[in-house]
C-alpha atoms as a PDB file:
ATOM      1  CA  UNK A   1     -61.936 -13.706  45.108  1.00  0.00           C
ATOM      2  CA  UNK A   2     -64.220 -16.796  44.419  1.00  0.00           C
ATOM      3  CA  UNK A   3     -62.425 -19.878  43.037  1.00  0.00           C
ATOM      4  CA  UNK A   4     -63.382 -19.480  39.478  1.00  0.00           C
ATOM      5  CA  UNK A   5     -61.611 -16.219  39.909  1.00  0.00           C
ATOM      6  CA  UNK A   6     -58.731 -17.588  40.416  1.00  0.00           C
ATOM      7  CA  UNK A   7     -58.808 -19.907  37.965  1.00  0.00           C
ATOM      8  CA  UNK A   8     -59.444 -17.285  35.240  1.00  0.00           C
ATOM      9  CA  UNK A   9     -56.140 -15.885  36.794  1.00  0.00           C
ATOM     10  CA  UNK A  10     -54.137 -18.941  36.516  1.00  0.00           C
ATOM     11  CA  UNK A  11     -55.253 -20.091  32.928  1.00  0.00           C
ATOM     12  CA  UNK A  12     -54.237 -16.275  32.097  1.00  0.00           C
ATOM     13  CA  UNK A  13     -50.877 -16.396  33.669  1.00  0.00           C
ATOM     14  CA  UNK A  14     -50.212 -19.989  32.219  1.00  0.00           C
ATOM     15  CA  UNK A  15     -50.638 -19.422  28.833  1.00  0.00           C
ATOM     16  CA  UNK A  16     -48.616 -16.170  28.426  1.00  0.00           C
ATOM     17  CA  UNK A  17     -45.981 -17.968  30.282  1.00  0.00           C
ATOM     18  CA  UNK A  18     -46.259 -21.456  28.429  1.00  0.00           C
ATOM     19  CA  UNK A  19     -46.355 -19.346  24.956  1.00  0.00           C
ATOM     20  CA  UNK A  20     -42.936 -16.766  25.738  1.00  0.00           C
ATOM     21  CA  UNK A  21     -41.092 -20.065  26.390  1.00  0.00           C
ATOM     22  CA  UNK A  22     -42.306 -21.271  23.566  1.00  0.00           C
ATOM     23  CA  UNK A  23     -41.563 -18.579  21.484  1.00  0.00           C
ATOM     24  CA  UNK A  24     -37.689 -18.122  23.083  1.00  0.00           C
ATOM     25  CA  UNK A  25     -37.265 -21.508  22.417  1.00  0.00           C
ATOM     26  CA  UNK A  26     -38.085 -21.481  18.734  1.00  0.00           C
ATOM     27  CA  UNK A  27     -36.247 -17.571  18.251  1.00  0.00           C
ATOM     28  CA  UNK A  28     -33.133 -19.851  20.087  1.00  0.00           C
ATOM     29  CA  UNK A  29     -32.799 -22.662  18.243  1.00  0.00           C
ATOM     30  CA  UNK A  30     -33.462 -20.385  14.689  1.00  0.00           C
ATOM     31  CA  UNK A  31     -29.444 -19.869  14.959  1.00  0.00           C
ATOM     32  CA  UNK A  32     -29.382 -17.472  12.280  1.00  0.00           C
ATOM     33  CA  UNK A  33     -31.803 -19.572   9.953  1.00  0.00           C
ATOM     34  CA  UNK A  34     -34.858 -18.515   9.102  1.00  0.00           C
ATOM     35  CA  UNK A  35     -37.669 -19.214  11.447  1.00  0.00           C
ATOM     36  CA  UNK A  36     -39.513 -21.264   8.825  1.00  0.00           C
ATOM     37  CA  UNK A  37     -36.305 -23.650   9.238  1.00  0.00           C
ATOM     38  CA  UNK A  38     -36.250 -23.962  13.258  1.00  0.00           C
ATOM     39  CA  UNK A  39     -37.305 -27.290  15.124  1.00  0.00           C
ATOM     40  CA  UNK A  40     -40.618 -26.243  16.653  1.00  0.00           C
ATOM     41  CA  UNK A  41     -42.530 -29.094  16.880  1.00  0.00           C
ATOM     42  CA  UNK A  42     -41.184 -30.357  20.407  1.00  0.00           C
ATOM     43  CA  UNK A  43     -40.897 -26.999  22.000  1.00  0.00           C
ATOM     44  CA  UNK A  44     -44.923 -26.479  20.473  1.00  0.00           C
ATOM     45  CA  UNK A  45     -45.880 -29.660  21.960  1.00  0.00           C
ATOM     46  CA  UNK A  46     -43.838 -29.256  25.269  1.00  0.00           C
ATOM     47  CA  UNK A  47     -45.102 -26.229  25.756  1.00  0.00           C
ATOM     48  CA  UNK A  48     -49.209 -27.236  25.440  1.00  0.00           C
ATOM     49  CA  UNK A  49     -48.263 -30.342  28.075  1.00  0.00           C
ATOM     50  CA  UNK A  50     -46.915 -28.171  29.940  1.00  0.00           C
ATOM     51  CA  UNK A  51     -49.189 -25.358  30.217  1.00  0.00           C
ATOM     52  CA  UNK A  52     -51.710 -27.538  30.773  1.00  0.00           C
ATOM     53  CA  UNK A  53     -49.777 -29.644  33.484  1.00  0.00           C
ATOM     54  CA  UNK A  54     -49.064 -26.673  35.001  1.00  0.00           C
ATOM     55  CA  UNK A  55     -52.724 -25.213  35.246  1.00  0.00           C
ATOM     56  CA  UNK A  56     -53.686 -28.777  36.898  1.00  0.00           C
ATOM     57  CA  UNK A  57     -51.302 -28.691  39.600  1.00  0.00           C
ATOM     58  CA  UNK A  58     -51.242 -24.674  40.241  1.00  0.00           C
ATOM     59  CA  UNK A  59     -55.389 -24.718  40.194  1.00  0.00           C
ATOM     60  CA  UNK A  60     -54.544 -28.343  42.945  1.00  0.00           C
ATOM     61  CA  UNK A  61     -52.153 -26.287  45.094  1.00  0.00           C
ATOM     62  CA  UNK A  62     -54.291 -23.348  44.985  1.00  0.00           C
ATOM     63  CA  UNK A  63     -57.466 -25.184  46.306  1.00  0.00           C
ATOM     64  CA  UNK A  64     -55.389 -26.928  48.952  1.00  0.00           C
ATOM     65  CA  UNK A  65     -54.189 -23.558  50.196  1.00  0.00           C
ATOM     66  CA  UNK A  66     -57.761 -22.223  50.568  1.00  0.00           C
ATOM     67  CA  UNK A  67     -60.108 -24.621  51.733  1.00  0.00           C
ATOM     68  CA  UNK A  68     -62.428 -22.107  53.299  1.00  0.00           C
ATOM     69  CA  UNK A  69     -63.301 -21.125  48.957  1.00  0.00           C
ATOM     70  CA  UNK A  70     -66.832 -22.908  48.263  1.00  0.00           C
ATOM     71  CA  UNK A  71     -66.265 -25.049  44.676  1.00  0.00           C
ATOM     72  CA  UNK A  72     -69.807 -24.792  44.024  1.00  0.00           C
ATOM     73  CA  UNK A  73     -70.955 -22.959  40.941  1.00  0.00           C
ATOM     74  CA  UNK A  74     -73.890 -20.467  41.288  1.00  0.00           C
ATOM     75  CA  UNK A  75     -75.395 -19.083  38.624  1.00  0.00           C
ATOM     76  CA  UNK A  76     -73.114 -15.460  38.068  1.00  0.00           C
ATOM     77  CA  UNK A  77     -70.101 -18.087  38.045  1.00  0.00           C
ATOM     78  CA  UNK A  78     -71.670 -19.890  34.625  1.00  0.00           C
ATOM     79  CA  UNK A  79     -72.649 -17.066  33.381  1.00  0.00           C
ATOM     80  CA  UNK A  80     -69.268 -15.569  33.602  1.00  0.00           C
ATOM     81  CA  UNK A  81     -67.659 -18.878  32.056  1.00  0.00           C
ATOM     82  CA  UNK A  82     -69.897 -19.132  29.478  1.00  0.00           C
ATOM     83  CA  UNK A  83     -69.670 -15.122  28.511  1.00  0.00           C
ATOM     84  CA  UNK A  84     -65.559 -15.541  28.933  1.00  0.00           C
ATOM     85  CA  UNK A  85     -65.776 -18.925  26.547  1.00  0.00           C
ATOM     86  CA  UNK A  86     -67.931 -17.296  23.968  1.00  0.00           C
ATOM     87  CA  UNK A  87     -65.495 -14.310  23.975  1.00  0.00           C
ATOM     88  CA  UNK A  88     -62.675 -16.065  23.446  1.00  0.00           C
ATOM     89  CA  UNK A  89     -63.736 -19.230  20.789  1.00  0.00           C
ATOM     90  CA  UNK A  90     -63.386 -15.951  18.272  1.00  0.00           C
ATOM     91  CA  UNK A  91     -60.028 -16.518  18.110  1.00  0.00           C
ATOM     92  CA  UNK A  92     -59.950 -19.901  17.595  1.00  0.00           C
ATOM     93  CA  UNK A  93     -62.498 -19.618  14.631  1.00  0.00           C
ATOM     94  CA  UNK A  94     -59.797 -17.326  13.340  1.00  0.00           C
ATOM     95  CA  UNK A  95     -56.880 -19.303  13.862  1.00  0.00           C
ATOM     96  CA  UNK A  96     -59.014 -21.934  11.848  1.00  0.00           C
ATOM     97  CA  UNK A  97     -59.878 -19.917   9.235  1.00  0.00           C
ATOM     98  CA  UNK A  98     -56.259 -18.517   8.803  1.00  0.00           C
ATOM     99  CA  UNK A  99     -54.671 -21.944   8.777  1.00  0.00           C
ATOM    100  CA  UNK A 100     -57.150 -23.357   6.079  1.00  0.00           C
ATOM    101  CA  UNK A 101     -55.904 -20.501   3.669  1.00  0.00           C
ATOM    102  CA  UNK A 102     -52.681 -20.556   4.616  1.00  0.00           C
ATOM    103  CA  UNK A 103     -52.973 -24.271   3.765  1.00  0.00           C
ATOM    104  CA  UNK A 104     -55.056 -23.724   0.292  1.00  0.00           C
ATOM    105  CA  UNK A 105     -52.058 -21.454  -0.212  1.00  0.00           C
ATOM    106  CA  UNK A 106     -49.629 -23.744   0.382  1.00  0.00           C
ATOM    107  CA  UNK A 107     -47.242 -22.184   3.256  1.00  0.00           C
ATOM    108  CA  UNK A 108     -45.118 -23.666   4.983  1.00  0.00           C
ATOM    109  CA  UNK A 109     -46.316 -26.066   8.162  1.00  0.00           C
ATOM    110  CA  UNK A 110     -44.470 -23.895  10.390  1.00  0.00           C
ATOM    111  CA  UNK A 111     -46.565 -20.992   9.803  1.00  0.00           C
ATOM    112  CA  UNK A 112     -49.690 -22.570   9.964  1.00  0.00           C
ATOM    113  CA  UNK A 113     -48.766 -24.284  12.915  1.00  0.00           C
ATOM    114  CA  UNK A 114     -47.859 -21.415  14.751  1.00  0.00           C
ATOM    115  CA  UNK A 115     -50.787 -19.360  13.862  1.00  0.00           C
ATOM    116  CA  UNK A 116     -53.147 -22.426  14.963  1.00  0.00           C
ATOM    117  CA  UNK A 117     -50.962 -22.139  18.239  1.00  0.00           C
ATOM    118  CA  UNK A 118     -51.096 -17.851  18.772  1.00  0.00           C
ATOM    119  CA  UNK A 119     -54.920 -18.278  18.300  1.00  0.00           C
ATOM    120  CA  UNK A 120     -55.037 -20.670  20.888  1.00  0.00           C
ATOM    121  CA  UNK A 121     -53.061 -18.639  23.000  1.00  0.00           C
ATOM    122  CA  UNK A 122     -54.821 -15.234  22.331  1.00  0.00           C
ATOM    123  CA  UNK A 123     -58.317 -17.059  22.610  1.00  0.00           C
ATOM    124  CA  UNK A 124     -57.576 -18.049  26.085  1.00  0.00           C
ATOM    125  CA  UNK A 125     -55.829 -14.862  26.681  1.00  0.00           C
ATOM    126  CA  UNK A 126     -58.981 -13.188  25.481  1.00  0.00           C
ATOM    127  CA  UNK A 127     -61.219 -15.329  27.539  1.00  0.00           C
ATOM    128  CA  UNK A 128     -59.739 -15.672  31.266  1.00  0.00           C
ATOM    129  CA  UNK A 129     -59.209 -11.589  30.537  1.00  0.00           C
ATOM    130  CA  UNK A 130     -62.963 -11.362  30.360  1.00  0.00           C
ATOM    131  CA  UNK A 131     -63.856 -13.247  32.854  1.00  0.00           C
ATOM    132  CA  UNK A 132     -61.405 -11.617  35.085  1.00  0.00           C
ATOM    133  CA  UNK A 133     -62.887  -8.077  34.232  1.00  0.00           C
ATOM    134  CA  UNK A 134     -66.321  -9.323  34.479  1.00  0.00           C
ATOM    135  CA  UNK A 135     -65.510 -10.579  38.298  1.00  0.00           C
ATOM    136  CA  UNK A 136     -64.411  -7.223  38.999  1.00  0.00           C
ATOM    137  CA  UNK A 137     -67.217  -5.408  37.397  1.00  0.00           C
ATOM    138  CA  UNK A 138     -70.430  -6.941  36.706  1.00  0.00           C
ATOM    139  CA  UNK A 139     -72.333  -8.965  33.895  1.00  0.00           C
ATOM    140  CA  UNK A 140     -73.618  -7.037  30.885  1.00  0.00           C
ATOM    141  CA  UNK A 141     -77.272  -7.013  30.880  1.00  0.00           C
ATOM    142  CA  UNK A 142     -78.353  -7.475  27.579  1.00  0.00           C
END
């Protein structure tokens, strides 16, 4: 498995993980009020520093662990990254698009803050996922 591999694998795991806290935290702290009504914005924000500290230091331990893995790029890894980025950015043109009308519409911030976040999520979901099947497979040829 080359490094960027297991990076894909990592980013995939993290942000699943990072967004179920998230989302038991929020369902917790909802107490019987509707969701609209919960404290979110610490958990939301918690939960991005921590997914992201997270992917630093797992990504650090993971190259320590393996020091025979090359971290040079070739040409197959960029192309990968670069097909798995395109893949997933869909999602966060969506989460974009969704929060703008949700805004022109006048939700609530909660909402629109928590669809921003779920796009995030499913774009990197989306993403590392294609990357990871594209490792195991091969590049499209278009």
């Amino acid at each position: 498995m080359t490094l960027e591999e297991k990076r894909a694998w990592i980013r995939l795991v993290v942000a699943v993980a990072a967004y179920g806290g998230y989302v038991a935290v929020v369902l917790s702290q909802a107490g019987g009020r509707p969701l609209a009504e919960a404290p979110y914005g610490a958990a939301l924000l918690g939960s991005v520093g921590a997914a992201i500290a997270a992917a630093i230091v797992i990504e650090i331990v993971v190259n320590a662990l393996d020091r025979q893995a090359s971290l040079v790029k070739d040409e197959r890894d960029r192309e990968i990254g670069r097909l798995g980025d395109h893949v997933g950015q869909s999602f966060v043109v969506i989460g974009g698009v969704a929060a703008m009308l949700m805004a022109i519409a006048e939700w609530e911030q909660f909402w629109i803050a928590n669809v921003v976040y779920l796009c995030f999520v499913l774009s990197a979901i989306l993403g590392n996922v294609t990357k990871v099947i594209v490792y195991r497979r091969s590049l499209p040829q278009w």
